[in-house]
Protein backbone atom coordinates (compact mmCIF):
# COMPACT_ATOMS: atom_id res chain seq x y z
CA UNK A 1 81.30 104.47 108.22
CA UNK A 2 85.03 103.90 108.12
CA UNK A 3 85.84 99.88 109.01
CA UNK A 4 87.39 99.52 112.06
CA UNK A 5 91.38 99.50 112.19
CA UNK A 6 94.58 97.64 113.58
CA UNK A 7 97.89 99.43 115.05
CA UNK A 8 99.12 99.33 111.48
CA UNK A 9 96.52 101.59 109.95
CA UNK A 10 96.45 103.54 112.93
CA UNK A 11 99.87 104.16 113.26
CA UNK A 12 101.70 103.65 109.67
CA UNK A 13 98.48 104.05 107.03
CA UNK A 14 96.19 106.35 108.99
CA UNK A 15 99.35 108.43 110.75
CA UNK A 16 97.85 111.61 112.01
CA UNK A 17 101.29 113.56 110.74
CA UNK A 18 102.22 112.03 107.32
CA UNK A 19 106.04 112.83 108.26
CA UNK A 20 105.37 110.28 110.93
CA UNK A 21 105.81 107.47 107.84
CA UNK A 22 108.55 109.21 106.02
CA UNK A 23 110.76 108.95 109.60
CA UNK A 24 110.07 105.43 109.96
CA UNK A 25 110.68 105.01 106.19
CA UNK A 26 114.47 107.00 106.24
CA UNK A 27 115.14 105.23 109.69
CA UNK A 28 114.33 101.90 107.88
CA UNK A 29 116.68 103.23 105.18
CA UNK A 30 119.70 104.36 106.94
CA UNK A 31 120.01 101.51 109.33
CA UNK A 32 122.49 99.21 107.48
CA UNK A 33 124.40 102.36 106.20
CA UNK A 34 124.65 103.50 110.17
CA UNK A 35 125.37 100.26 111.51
CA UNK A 36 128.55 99.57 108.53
CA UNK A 37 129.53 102.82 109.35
CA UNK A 38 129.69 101.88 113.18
CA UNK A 39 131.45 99.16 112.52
CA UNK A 40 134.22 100.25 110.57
CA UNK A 41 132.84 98.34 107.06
CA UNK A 42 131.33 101.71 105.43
CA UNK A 43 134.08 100.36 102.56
CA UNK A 44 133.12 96.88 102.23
CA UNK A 45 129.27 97.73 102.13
CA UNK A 46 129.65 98.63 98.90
CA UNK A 47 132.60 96.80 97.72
CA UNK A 48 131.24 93.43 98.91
CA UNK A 49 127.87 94.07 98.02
CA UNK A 50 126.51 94.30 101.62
CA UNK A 51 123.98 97.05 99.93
CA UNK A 52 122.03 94.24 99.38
CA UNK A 53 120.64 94.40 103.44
CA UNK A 54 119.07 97.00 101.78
CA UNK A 55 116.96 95.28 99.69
CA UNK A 56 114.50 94.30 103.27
CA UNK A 57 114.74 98.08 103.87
CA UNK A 58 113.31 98.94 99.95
CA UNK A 59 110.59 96.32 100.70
CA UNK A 60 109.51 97.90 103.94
CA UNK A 61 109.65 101.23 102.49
CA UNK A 62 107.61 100.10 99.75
CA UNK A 63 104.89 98.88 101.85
CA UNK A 64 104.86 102.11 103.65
CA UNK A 65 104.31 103.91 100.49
CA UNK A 66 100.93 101.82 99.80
CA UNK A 67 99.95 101.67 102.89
CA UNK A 68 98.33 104.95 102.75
CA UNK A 69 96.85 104.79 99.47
CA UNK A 70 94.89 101.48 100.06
CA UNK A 71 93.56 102.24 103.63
CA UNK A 72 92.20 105.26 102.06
CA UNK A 73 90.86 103.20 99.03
CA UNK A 74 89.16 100.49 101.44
CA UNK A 75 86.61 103.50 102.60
CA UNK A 76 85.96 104.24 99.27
CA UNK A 77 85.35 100.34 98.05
CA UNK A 78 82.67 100.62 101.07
CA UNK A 79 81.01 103.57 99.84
CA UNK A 80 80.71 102.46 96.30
CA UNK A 81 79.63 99.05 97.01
CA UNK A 82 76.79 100.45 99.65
CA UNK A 83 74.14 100.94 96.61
CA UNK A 84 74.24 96.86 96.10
CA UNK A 85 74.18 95.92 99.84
CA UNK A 86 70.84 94.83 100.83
CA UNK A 87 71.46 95.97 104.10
CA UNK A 88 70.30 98.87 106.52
CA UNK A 89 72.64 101.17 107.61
CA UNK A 90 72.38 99.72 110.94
CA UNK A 91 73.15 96.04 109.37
CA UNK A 92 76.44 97.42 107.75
CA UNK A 93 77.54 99.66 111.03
CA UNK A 94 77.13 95.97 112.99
CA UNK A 95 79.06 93.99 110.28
CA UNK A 96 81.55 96.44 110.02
CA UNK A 97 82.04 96.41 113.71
CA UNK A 98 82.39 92.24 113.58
CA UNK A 99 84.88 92.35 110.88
CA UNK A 100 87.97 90.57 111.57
CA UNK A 101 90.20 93.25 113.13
CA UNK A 102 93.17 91.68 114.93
CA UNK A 103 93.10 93.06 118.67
CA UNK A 104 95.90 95.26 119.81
CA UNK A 105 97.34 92.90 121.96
CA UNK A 106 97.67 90.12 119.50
CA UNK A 107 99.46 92.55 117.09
CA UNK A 108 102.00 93.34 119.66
CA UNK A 109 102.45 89.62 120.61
CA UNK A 110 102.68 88.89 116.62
CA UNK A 111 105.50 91.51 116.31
CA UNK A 112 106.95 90.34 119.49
CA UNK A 113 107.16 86.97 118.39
CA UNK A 114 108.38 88.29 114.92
CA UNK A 115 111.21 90.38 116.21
CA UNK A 116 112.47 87.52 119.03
CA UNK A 117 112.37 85.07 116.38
CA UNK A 118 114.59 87.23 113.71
CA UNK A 119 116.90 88.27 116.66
CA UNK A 120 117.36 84.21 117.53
CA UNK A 121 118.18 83.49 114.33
CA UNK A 122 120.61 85.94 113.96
CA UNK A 123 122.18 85.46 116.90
CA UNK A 124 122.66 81.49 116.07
CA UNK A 125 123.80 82.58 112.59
CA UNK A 126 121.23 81.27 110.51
CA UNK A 127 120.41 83.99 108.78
CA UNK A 128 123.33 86.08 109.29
CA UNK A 129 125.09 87.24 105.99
CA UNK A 130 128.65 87.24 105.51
CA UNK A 131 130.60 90.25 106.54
CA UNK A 132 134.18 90.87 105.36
CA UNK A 133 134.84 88.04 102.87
CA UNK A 134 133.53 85.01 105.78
CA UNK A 135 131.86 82.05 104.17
CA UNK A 136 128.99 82.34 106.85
CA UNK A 137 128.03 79.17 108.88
CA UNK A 138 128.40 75.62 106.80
């Protein structure tokens, strides 16, 4: 029996369409190059080393990339391991039912939380990065 799942193995590990996680993973990519380019600073993103907002993008990316790889390996680790379980098959269905799977709504409230927090910072310049030679804020 496969372990139940959150909305991140369902949707980014477990994608039915694998080109589903190499959109999200080019999106993530090309987001600071779009946005300099919007903004008139396509120059100074690599003159001024703004490349450097994409080092978040390389990390997401990167986690993407695994993703798949150890979702499908945690099915596996529960296959091999079912020999030493001194459990019925009924015993490891229930316990892999109780597991500790975060419910949908508490992921959604965690990335909620997550993005309105980043986007107040920002906005109050706290973790803003310098654009066109500024210091920041002191």
């Amino acid at each position: 029996m496969d372990p139940p799942t959150s909305l991140f193995e369902r949707w980014i590990a477990r994608p039915r369409s694998p080109w589903l996680r190499v959109g999200f993973g080019l999106a993530i990519v090309a987001a600071p190059l779009i946005a300099a380019a919007l903004d008139g600073a396509l120059p100074a993103f690599f003159t001024q080393g703004l490349w450097r907002s994409w080092l978040p993008a390389a990390v997401i990316v990167y986690i993407l990339a695994a993703a798949g790889p150890l979702s499908a390996m945690e099915s596996r680790v529960i296959g091999a391991l079912r020999p030493v379980l001194l459990l019925t098959d009924e015993e490891l269905d229930r316990l892999l039912r109780r597991v500790a799977v975060p419910k949908p709504l508490y992921e959604a409230l965690a990335f909620g939380a997550g993005a309105t927090l980043g986007s107040l910072g920002r906005q109050r310049g706290r973790w803003a990065a310098p654009i066109h030679g500024s210091t920041g804020p002191t």
